[in-house]
Protein backbone atom coordinates (compact mmCIF):
# COMPACT_ATOMS: atom_id res chain seq x y z
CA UNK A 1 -0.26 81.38 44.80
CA UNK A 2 -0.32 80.85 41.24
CA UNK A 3 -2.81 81.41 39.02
CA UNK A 4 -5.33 78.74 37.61
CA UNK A 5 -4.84 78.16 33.94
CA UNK A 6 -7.46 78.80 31.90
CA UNK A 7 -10.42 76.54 30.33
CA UNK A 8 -8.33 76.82 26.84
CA UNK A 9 -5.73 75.28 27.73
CA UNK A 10 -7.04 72.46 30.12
CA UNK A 11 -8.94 71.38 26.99
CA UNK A 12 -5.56 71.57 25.34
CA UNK A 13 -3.65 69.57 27.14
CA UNK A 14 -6.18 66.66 27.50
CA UNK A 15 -6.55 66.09 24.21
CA UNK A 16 -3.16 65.58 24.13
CA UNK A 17 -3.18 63.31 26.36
CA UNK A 18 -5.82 61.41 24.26
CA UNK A 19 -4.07 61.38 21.25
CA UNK A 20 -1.04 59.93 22.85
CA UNK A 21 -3.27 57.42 24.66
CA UNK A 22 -4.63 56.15 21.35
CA UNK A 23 -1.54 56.45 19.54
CA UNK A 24 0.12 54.31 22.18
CA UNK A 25 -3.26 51.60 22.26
CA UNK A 26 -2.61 51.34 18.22
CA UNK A 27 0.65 50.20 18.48
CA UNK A 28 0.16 47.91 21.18
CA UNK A 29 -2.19 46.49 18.74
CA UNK A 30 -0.15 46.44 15.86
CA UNK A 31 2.99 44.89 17.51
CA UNK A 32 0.76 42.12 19.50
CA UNK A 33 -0.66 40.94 15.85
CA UNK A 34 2.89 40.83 14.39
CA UNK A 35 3.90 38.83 16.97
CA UNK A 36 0.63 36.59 17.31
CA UNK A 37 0.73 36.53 20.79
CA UNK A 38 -3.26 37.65 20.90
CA UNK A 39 -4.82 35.24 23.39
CA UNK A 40 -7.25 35.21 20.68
CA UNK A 41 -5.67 34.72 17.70
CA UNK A 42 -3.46 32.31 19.55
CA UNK A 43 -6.32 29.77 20.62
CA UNK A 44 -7.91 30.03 17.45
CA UNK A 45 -4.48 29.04 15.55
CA UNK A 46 -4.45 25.76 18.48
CA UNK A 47 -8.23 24.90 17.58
CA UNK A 48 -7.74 24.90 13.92
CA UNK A 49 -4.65 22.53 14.22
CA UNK A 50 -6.30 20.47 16.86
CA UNK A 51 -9.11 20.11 14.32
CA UNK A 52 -6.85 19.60 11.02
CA UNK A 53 -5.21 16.62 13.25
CA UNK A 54 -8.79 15.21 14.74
CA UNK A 55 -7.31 16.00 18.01
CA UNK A 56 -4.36 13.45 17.90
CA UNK A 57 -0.69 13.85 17.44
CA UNK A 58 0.65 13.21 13.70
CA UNK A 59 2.36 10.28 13.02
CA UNK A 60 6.09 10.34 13.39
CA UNK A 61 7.17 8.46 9.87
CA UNK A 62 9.60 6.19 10.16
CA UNK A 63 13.13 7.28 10.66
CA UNK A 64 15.32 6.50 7.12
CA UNK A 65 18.20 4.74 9.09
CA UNK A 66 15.41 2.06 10.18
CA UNK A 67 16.14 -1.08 8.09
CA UNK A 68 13.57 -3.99 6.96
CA UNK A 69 14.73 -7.41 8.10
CA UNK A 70 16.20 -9.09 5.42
CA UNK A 71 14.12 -11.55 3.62
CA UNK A 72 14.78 -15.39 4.51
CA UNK A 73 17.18 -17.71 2.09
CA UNK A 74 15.41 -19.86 -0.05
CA UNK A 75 14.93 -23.43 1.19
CA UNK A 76 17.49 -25.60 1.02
CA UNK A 77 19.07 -29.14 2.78
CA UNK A 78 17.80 -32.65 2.94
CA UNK A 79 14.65 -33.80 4.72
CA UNK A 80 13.40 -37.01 5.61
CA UNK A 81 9.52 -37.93 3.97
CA UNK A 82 8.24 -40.47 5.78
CA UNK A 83 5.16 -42.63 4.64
CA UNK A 84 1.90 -40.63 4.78
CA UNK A 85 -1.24 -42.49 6.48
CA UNK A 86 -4.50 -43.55 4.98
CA UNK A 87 -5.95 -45.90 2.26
CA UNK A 88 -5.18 -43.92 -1.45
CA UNK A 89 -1.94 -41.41 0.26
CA UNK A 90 0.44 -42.65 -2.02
CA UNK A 91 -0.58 -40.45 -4.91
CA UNK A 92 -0.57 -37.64 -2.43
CA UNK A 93 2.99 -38.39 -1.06
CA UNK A 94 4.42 -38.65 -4.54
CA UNK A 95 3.38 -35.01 -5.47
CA UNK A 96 4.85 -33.99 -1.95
CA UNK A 97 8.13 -35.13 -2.76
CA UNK A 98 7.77 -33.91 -6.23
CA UNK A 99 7.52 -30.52 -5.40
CA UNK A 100 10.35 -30.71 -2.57
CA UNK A 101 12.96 -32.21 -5.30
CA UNK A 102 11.96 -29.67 -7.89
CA UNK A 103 12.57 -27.15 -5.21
CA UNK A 104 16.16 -28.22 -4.69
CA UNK A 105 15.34 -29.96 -1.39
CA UNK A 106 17.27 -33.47 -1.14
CA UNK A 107 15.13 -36.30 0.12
CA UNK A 108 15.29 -39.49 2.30
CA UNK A 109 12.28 -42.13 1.93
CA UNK A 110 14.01 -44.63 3.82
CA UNK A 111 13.46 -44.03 7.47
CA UNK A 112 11.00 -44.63 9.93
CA UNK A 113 9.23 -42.73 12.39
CA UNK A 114 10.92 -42.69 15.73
CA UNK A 115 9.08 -42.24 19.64
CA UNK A 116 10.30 -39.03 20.61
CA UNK A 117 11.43 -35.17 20.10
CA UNK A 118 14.72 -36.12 21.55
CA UNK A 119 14.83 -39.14 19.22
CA UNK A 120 13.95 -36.96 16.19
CA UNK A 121 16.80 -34.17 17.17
CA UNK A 122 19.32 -37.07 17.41
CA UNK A 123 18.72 -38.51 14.11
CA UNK A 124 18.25 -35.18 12.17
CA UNK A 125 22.28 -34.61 14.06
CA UNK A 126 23.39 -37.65 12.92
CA UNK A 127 22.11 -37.51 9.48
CA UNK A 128 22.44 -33.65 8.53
CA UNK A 129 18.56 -33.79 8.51
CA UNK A 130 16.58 -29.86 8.27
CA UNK A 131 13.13 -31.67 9.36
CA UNK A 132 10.43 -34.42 8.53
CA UNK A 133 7.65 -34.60 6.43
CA UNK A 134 4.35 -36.51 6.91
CA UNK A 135 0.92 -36.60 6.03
CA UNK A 136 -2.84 -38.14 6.44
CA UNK A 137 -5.07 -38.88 4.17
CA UNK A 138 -8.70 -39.59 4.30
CA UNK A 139 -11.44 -39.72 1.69
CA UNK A 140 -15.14 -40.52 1.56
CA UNK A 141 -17.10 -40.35 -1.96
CA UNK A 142 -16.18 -37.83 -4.04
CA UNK A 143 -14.63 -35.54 -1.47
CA UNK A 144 -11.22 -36.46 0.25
CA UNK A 145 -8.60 -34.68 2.14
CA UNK A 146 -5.20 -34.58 2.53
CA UNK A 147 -3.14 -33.20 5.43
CA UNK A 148 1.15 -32.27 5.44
CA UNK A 149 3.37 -32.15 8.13
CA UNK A 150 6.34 -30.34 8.92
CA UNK A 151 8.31 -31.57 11.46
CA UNK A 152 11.79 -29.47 12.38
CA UNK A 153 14.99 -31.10 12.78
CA UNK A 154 16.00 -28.61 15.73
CA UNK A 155 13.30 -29.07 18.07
CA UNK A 156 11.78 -32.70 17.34
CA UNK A 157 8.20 -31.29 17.14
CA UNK A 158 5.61 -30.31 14.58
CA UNK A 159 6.39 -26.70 13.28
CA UNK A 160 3.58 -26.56 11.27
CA UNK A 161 0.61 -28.46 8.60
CA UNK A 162 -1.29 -27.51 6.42
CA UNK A 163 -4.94 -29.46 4.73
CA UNK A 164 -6.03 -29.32 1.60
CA UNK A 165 -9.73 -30.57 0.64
CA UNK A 166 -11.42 -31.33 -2.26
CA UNK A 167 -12.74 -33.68 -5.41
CA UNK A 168 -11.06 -37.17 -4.80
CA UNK A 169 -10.39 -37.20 -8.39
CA UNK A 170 -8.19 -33.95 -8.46
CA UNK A 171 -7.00 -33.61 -4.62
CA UNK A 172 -3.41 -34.89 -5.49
CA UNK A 173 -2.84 -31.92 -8.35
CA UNK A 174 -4.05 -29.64 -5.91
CA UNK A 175 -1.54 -30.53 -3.49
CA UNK A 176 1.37 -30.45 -6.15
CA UNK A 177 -0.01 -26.81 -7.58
CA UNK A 178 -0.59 -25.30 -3.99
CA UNK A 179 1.74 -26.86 -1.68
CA UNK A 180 5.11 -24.99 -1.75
CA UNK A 181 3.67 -21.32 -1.56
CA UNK A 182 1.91 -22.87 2.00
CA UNK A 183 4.99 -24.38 3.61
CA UNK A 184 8.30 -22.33 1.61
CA UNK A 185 8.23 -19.69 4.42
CA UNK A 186 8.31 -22.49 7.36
CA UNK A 187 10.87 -24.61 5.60
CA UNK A 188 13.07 -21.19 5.33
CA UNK A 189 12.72 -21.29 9.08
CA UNK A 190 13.75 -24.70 9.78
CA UNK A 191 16.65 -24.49 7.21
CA UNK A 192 18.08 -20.95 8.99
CA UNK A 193 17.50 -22.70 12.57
CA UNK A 194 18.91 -26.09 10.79
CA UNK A 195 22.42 -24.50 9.75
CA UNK A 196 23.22 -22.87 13.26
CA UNK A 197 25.88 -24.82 15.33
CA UNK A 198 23.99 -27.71 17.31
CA UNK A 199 25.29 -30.51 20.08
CA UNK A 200 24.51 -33.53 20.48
CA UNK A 201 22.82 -34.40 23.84
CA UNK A 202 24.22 -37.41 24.87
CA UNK A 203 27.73 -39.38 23.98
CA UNK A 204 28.02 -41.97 21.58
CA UNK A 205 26.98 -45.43 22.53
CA UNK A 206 29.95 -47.76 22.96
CA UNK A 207 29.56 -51.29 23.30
CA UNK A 208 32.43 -52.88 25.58
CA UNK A 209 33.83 -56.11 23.92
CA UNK A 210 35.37 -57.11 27.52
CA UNK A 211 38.51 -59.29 27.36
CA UNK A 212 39.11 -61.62 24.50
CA UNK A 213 38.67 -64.98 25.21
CA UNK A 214 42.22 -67.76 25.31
CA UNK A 215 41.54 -70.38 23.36
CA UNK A 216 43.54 -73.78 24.94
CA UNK A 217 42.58 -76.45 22.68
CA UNK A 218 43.89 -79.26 25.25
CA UNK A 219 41.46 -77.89 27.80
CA UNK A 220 38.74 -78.15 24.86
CA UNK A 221 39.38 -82.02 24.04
CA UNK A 222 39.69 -82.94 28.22
């Protein structure tokens, strides 16, 4: 049997063992905090950017190949005004149409109102026609009020109005000042809509003559 080693050199060797044990710990240490893979340090880094973000995702920003829609033509084509309604609308129709002419729109005062949408599409075929424009009129004192219609050419309906109230004296300048910057984005509409390919949805009407008449003027005089 060998012999026990001595108290000297146990102490010896575990302090060696120590050392190595600490020096081994330390670098642990030091590598983990290089690599920031401390549980730690790791949830603190997620709470501060959860809490620089108010817990939400950023915003992606939009990509650069994403383009804006591009802006509508101006206004443009011809556009039946029919009369407007109400006792005093003639002063307000006559700024209407003022406006639309000095916009470059080409006017017809000439028609009438028809029945129907499918009326209205056939006549704004047969005549080239963007849309209609009406209006109402109504005053009572000093205060009045004056009401414009789009109609479009395409569909045969309404597409949109627009009122304008005030003083009785000054309601038809008002109309004339404010009018196009209500309606120029609709009529843009209606003119883009107007200029696409459209059919007609019935034939023609033909009227059949028959067969001409012979004329015997002996059988006339028996």
């Amino acid at each position: 049997m060998g012999s026990r080693p001595s108290a000297a050199q146990m102490r010896y060797d575990i302090g060696c063992v120590r050392c190595r044990v600490r020096l081994l710990t330390v670098t642990g240490i030091a590598l983990a905090l290089a690599l920031g893979v401390l549980p730690g340090d790791a949830s603190a880094k997620k709470k501060a950017k959860a809490a620089a973000t108010g817990g939400h995702k950023p915003a992606r920003l939009p990509s650069k190949d994403a383009k804006e829609p591009p802006p509508l033509p101006a206004p443009q084509g011809k556009l039946a005004v029919f009369p407007f309604a109400g006792e005093g609308a003639q002063r307000v129709q006559q700024q209407v149409m003022s406006v639309l002419r000095a916009k470059g729109m080409k006017l017809i005062s000439n028609l009438r109102p028809v029945d129907s949408a499918e009326q209205y599409r056939e006549m704004a075929m047969t005549l080239n026609l963007v849309g209609y424009v009406d209006g109402e009129y109504a005053a009572e004192g000093e205060q009045a009020s004056a009401t414009v219609y789009i109609r479009s050419g395409v569909t045969g309906l309404r597409s949109t109005s627009t009122t304008f109230v005030g003083e009785r004296r000054t309601l038809a300048a008002e109309v004339g000042q404010g009018l196009w910057e209500r309606i120029a984005q609709d009529l843009s509409k209606l003119c883009v809509e107007a200029a696409k390919p459209r059919k007609l949805e019935h034939a023609p009407l033909r009227i059949e003559a028959g067969t001409p008449l012979e004329n015997h003027p002996s059988e006339a005089r028996e």
